[in-house]
PDB file of N, CA and C in Angstrom:
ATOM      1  N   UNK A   1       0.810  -1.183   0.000  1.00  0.00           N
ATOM      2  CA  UNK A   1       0.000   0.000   0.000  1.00  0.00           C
ATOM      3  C   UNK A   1       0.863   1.262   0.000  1.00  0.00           C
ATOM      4  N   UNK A   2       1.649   1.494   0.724  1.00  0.00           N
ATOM      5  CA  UNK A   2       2.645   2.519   1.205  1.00  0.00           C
ATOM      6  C   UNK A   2       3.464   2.527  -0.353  1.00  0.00           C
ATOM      7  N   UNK A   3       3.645   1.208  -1.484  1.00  0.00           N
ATOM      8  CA  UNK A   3       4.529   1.520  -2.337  1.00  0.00           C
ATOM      9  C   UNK A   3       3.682   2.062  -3.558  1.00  0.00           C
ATOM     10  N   UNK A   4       2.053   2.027  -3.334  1.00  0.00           N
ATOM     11  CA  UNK A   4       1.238   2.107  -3.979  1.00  0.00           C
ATOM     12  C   UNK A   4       1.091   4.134  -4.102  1.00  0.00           C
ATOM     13  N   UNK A   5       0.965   4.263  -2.797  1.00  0.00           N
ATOM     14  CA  UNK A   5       0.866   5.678  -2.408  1.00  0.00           C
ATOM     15  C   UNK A   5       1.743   6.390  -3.118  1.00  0.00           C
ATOM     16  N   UNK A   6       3.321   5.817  -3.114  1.00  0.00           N
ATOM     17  CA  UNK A   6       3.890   6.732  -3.828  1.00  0.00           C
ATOM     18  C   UNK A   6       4.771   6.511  -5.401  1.00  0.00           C
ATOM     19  N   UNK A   7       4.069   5.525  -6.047  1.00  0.00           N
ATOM     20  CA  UNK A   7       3.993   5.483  -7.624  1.00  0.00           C
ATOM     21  C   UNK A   7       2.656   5.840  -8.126  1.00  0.00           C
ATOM     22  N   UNK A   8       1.676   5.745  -7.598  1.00  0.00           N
ATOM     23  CA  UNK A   8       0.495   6.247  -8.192  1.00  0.00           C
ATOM     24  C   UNK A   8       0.286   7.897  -8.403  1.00  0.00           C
ATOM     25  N   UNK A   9       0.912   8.743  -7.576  1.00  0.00           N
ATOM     26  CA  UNK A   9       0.946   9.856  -7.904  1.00  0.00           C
ATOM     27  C   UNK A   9       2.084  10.289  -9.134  1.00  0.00           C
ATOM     28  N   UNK A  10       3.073  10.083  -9.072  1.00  0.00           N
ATOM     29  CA  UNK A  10       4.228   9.735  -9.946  1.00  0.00           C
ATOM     30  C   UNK A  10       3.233   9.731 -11.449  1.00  0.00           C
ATOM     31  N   UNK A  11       2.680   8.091 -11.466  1.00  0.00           N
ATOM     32  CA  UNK A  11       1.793   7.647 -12.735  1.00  0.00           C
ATOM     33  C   UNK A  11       1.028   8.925 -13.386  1.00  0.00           C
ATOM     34  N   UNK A  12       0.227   9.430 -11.853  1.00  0.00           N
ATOM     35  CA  UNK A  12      -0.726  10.402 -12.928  1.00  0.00           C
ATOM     36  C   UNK A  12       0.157  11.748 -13.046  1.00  0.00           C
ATOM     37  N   UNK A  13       0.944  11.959 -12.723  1.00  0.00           N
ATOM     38  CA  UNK A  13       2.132  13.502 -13.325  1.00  0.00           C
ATOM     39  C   UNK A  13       2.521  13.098 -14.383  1.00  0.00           C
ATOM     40  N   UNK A  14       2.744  12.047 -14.813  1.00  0.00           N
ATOM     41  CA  UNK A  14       3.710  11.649 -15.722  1.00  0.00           C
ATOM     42  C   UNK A  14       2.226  11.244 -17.226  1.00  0.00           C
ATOM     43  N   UNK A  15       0.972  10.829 -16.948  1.00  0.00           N
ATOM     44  CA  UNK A  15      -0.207  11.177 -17.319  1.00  0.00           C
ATOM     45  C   UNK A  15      -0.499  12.373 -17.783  1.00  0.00           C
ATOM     46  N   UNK A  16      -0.313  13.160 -16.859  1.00  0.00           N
ATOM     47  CA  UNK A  16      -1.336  14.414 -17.306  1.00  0.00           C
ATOM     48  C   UNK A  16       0.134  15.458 -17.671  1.00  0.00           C
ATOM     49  N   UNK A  17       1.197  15.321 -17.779  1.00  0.00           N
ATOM     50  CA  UNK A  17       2.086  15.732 -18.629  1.00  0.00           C
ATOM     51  C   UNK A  17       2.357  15.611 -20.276  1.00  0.00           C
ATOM     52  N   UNK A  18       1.605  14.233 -20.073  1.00  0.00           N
ATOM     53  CA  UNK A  18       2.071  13.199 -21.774  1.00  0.00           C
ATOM     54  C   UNK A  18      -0.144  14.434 -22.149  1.00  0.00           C
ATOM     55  N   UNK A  19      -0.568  14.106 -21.625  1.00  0.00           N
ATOM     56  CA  UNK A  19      -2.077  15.115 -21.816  1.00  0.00           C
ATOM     57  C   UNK A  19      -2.000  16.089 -22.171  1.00  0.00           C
ATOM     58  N   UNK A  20      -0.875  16.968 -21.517  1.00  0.00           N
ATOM     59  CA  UNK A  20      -0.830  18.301 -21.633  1.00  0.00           C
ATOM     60  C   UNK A  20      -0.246  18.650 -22.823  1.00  0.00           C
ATOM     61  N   UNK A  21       0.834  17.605 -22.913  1.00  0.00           N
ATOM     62  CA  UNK A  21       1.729  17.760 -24.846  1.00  0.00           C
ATOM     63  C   UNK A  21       1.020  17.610 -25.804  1.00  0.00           C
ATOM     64  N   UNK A  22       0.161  16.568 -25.550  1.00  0.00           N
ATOM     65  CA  UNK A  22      -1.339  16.413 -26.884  1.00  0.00           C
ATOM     66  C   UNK A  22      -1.539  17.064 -26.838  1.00  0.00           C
ATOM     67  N   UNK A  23      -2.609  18.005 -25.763  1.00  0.00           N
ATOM     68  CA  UNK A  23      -3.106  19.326 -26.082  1.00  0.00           C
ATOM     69  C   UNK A  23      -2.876  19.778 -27.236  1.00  0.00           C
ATOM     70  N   UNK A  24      -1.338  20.324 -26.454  1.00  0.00           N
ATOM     71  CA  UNK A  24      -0.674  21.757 -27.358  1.00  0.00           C
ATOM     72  C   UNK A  24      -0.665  21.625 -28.076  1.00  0.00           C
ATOM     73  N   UNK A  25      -0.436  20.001 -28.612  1.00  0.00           N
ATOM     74  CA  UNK A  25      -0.073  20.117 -30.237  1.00  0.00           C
ATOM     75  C   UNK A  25      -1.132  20.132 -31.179  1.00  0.00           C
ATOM     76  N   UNK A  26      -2.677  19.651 -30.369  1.00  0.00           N
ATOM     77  CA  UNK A  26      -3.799  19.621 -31.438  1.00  0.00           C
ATOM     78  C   UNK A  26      -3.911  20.992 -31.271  1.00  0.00           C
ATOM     79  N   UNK A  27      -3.739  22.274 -30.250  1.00  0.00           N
ATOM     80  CA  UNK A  27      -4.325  23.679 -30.317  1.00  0.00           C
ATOM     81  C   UNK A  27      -3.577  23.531 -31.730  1.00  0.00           C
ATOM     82  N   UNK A  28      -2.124  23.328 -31.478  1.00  0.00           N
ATOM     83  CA  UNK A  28      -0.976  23.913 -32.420  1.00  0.00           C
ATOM     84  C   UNK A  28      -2.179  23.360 -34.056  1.00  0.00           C
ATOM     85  N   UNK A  29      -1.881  22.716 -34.213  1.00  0.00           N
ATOM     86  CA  UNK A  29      -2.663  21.737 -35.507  1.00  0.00           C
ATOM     87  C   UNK A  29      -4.084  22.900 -35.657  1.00  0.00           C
ATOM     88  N   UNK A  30      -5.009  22.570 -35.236  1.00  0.00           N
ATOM     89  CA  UNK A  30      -6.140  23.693 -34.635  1.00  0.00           C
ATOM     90  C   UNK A  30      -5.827  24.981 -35.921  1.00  0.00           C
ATOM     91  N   UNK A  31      -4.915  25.683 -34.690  1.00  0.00           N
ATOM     92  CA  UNK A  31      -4.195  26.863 -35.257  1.00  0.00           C
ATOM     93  C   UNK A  31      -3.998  26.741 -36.713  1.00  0.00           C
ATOM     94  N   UNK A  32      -3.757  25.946 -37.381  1.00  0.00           N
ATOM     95  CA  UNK A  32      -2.454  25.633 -38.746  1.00  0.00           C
ATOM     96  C   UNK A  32      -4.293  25.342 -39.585  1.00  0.00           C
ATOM     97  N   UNK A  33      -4.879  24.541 -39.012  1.00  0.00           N
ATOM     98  CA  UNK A  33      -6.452  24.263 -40.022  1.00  0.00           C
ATOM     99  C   UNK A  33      -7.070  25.857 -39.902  1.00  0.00           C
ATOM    100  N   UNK A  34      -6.953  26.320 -39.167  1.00  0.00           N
ATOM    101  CA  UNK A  34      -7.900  27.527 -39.238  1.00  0.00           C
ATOM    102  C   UNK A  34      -6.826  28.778 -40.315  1.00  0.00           C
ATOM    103  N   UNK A  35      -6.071  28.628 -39.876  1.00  0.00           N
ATOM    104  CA  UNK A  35      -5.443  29.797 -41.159  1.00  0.00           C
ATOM    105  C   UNK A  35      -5.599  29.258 -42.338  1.00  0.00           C
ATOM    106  N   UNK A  36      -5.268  27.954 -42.450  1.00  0.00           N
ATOM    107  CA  UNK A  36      -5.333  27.612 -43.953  1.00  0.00           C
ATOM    108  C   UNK A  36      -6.854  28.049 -44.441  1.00  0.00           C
ATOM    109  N   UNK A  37      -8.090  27.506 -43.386  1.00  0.00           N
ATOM    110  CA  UNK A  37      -9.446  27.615 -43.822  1.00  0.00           C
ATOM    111  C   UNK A  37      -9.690  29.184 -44.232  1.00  0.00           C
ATOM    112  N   UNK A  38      -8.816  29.935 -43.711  1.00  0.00           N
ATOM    113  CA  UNK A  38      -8.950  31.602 -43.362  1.00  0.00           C
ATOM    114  C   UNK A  38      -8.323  31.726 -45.325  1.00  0.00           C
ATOM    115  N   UNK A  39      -7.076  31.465 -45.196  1.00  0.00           N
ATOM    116  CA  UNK A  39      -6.650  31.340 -46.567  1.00  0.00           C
ATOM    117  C   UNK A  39      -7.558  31.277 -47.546  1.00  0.00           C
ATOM    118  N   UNK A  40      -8.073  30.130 -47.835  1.00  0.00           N
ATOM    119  CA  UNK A  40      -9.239  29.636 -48.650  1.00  0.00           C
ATOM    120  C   UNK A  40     -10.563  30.593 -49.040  1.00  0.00           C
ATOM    121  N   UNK A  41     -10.712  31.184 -47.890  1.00  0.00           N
ATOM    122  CA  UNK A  41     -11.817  32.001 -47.653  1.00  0.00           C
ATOM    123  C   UNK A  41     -11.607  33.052 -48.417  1.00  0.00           C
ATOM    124  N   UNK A  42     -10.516  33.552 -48.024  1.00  0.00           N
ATOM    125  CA  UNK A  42     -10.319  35.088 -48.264  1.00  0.00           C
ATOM    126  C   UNK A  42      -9.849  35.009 -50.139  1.00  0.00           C
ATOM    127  N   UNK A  43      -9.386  33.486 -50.195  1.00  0.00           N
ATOM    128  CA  UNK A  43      -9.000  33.823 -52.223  1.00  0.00           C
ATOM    129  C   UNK A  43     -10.655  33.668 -52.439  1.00  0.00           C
ATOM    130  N   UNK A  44     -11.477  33.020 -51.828  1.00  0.00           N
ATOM    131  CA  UNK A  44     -13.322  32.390 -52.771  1.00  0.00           C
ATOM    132  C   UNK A  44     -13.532  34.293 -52.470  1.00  0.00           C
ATOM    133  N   UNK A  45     -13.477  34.343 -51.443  1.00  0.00           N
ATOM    134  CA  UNK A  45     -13.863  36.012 -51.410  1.00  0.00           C
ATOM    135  C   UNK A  45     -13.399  37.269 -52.520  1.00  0.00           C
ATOM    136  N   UNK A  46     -12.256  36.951 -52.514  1.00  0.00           N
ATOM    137  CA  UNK A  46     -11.682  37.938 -54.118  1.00  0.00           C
ATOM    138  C   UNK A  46     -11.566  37.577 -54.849  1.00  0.00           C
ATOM    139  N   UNK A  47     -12.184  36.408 -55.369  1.00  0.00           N
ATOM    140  CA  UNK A  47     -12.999  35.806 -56.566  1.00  0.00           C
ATOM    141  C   UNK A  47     -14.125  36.359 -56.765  1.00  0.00           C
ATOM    142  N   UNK A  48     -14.668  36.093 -55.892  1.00  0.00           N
ATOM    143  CA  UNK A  48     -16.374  36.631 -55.952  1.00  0.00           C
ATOM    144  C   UNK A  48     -16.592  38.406 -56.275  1.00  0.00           C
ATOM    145  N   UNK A  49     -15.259  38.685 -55.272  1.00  0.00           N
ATOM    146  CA  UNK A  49     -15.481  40.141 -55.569  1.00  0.00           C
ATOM    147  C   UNK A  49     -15.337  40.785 -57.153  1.00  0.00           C
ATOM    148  N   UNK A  50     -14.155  39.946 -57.496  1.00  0.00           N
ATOM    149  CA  UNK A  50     -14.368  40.432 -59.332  1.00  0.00           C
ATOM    150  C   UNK A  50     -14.845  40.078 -59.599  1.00  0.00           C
ATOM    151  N   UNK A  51     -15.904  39.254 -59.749  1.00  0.00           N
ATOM    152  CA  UNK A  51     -17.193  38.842 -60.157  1.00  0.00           C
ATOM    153  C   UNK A  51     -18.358  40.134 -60.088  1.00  0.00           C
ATOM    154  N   UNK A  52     -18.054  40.468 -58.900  1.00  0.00           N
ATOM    155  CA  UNK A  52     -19.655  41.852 -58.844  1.00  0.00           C
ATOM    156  C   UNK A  52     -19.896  42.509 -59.912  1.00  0.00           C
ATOM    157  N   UNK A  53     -18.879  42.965 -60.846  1.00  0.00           N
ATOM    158  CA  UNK A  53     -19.069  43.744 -61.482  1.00  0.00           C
ATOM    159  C   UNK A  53     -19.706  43.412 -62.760  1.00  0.00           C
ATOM    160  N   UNK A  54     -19.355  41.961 -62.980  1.00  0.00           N
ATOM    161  CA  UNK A  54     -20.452  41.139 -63.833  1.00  0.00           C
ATOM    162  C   UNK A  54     -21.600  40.935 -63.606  1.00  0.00           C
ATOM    163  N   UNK A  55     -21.841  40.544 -62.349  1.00  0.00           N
ATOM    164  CA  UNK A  55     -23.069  40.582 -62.020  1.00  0.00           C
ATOM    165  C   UNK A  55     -24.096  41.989 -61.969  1.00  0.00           C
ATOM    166  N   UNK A  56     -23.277  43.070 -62.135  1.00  0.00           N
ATOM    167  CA  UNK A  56     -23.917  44.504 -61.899  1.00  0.00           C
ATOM    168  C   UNK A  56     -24.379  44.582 -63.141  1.00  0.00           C
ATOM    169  N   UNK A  57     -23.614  44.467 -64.318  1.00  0.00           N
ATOM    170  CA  UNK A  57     -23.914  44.613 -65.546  1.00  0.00           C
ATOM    171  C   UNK A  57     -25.169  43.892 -66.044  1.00  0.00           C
ATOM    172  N   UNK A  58     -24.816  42.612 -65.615  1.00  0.00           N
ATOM    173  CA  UNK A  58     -26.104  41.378 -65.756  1.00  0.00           C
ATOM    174  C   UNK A  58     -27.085  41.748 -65.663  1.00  0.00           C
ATOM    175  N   UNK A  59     -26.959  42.386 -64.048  1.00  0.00           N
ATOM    176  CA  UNK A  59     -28.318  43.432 -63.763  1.00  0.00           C
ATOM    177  C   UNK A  59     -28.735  44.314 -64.138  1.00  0.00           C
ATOM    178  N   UNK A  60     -28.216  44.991 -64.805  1.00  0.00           N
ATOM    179  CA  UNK A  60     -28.617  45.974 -65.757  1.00  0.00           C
ATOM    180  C   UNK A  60     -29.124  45.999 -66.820  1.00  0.00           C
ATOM    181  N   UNK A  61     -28.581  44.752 -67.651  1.00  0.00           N
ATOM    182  CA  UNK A  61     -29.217  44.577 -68.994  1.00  0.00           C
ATOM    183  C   UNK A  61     -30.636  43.781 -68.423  1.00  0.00           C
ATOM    184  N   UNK A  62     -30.261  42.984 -67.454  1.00  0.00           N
ATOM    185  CA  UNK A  62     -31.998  42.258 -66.998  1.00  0.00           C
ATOM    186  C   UNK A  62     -33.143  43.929 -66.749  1.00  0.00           C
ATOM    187  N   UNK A  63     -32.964  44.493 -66.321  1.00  0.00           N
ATOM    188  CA  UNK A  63     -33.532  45.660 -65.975  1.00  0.00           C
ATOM    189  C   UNK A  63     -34.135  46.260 -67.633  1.00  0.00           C
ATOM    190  N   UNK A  64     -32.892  46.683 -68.126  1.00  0.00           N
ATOM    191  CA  UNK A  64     -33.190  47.566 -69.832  1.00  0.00           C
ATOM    192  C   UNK A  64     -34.110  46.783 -70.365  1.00  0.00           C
ATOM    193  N   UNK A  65     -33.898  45.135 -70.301  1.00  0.00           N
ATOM    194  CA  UNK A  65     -34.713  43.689 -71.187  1.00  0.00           C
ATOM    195  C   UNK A  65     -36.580  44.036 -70.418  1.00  0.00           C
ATOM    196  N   UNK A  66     -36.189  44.362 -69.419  1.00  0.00           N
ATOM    197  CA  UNK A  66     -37.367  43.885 -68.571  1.00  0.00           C
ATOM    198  C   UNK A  66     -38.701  45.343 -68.696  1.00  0.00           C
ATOM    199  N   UNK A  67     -37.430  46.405 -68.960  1.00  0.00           N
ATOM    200  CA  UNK A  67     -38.465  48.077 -69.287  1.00  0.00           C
ATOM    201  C   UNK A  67     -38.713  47.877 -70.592  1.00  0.00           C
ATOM    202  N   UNK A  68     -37.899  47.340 -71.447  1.00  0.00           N
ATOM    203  CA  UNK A  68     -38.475  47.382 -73.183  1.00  0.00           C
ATOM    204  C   UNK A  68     -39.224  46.544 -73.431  1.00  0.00           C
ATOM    205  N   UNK A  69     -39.324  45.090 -72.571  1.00  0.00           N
ATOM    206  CA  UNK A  69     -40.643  44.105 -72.606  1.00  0.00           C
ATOM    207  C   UNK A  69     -42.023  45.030 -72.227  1.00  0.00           C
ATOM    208  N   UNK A  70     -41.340  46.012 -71.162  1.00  0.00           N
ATOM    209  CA  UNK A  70     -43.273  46.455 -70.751  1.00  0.00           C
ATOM    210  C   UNK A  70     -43.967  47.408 -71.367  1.00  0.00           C
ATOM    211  N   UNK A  71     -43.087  48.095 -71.898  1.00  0.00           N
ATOM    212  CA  UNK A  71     -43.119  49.063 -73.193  1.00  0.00           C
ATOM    213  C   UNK A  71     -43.958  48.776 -74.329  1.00  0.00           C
ATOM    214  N   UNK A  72     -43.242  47.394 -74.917  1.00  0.00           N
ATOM    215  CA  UNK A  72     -43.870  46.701 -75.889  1.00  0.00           C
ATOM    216  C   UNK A  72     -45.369  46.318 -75.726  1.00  0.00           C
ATOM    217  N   UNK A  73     -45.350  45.526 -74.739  1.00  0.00           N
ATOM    218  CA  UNK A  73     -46.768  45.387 -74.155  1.00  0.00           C
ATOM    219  C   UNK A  73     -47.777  45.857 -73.850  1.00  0.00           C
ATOM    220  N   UNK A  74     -47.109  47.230 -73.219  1.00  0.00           N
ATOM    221  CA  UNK A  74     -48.077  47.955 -73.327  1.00  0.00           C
ATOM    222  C   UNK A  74     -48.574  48.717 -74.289  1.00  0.00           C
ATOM    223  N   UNK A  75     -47.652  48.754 -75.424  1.00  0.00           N
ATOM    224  CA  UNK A  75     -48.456  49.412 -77.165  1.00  0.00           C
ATOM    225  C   UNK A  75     -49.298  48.179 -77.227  1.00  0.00           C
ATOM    226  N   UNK A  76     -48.550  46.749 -77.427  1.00  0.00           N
ATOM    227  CA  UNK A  76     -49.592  45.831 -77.909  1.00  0.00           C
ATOM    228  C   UNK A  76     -51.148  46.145 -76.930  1.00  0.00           C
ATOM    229  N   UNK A  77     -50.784  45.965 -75.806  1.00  0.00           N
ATOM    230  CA  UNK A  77     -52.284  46.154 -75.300  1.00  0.00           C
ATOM    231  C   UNK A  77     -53.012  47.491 -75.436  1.00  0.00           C
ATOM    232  N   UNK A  78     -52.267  48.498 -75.623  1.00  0.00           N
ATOM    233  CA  UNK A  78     -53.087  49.398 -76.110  1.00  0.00           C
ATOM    234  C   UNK A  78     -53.354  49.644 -77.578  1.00  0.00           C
ATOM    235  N   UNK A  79     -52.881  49.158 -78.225  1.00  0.00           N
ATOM    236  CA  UNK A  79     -53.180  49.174 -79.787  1.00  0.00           C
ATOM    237  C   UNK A  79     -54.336  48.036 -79.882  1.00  0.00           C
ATOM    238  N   UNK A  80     -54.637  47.007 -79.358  1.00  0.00           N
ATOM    239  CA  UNK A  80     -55.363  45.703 -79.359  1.00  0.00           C
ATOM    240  C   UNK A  80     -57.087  46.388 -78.365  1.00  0.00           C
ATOM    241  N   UNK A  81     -56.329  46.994 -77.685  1.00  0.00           N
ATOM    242  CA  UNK A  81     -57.913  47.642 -77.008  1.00  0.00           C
ATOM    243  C   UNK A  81     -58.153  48.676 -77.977  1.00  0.00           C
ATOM    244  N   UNK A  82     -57.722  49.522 -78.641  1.00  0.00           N
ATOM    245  CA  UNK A  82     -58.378  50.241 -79.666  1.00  0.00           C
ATOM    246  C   UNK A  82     -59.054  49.565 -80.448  1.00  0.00           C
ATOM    247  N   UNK A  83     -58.168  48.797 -81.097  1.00  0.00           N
ATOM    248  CA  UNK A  83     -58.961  48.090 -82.253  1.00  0.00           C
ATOM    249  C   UNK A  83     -60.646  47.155 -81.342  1.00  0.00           C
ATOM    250  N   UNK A  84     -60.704  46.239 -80.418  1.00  0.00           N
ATOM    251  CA  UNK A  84     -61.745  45.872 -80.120  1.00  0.00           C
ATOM    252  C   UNK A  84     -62.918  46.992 -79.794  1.00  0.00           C
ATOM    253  N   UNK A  85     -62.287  48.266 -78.894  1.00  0.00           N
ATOM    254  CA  UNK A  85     -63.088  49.342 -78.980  1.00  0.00           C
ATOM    255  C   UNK A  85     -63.690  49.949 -79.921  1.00  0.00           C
ATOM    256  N   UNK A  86     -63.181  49.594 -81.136  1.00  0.00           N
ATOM    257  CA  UNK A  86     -63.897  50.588 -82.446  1.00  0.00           C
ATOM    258  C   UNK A  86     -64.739  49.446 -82.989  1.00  0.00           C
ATOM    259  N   UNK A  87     -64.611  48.347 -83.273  1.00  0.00           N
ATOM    260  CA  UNK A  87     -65.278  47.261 -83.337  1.00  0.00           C
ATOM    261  C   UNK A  87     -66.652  47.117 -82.765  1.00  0.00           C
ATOM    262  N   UNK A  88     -66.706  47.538 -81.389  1.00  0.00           N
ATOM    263  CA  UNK A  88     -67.892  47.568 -80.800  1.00  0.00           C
ATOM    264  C   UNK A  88     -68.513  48.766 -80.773  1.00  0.00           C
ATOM    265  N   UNK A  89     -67.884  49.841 -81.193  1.00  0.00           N
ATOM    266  CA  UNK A  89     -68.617  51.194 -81.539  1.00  0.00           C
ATOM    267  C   UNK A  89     -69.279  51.435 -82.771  1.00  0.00           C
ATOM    268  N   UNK A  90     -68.266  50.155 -83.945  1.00  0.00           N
ATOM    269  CA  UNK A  90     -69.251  50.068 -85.128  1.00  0.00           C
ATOM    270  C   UNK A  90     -70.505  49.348 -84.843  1.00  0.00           C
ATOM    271  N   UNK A  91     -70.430  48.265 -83.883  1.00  0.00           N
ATOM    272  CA  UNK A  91     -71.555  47.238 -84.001  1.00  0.00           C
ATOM    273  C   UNK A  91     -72.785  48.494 -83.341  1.00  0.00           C
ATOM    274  N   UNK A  92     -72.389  49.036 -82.257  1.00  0.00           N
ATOM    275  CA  UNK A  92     -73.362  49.972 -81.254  1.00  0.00           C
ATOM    276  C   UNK A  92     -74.201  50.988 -82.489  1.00  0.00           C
ATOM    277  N   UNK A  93     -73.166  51.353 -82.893  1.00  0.00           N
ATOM    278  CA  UNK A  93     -73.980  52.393 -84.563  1.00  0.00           C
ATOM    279  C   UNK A  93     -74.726  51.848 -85.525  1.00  0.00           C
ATOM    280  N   UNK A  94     -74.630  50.352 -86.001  1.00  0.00           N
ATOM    281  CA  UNK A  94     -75.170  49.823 -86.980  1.00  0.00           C
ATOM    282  C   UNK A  94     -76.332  48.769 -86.403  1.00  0.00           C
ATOM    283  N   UNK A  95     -76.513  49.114 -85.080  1.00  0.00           N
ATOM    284  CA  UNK A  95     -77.957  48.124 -84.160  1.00  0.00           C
ATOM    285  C   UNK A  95     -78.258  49.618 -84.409  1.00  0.00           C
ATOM    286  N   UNK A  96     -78.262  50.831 -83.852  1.00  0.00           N
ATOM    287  CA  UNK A  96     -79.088  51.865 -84.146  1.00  0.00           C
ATOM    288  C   UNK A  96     -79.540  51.862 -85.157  1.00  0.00           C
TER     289      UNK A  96
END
């Protein structure tokens, strides 16, 4: 018992020393994945960023496409309601 008392403390120093070196080295590791992930990030990020300006343009011509569609439409529908309107103003004159 008495030889027990004093290797068992010994055991766990010599334990939680060999614990403490893992640690450090997964923070260390840790450390080394997160910059690289940081790396990665920051090139997809100034990728994307020269990209905006394509996409601004994109948006723009979707916009010009999207005012000259309603434009159009709206002559067609107003040229198409004239014509049915006079149509029924002849029929209204020729029942008189």
């Amino acid at each position: 018992m008495i030889m027990l008392e004093s290797v068992l403390p010994v055991v766990i120093d010599i334990l939680l020393v060999i614990l403490l070196v893992v640690g450090i080295i997964l923070i260390i590791k840790c450390i080394y994945v997160i910059d690289k992930t940081k790396a990665i990030l920051q090139n997809i990020e100034d990728k994307v960023n020269s990209l905006n300006a394509l996409f601004s343009i994109v948006d723009l011509v979707n916009a010009k496409v999207a005012l000259i569609t309603d434009k159009v439409a709206s002559v067609i529908d107003s040229l198409l309601t004239k014509l049915f309107s006079r149509k029924e103003k002849d029929e209204i004159e020729e029942d008189e």
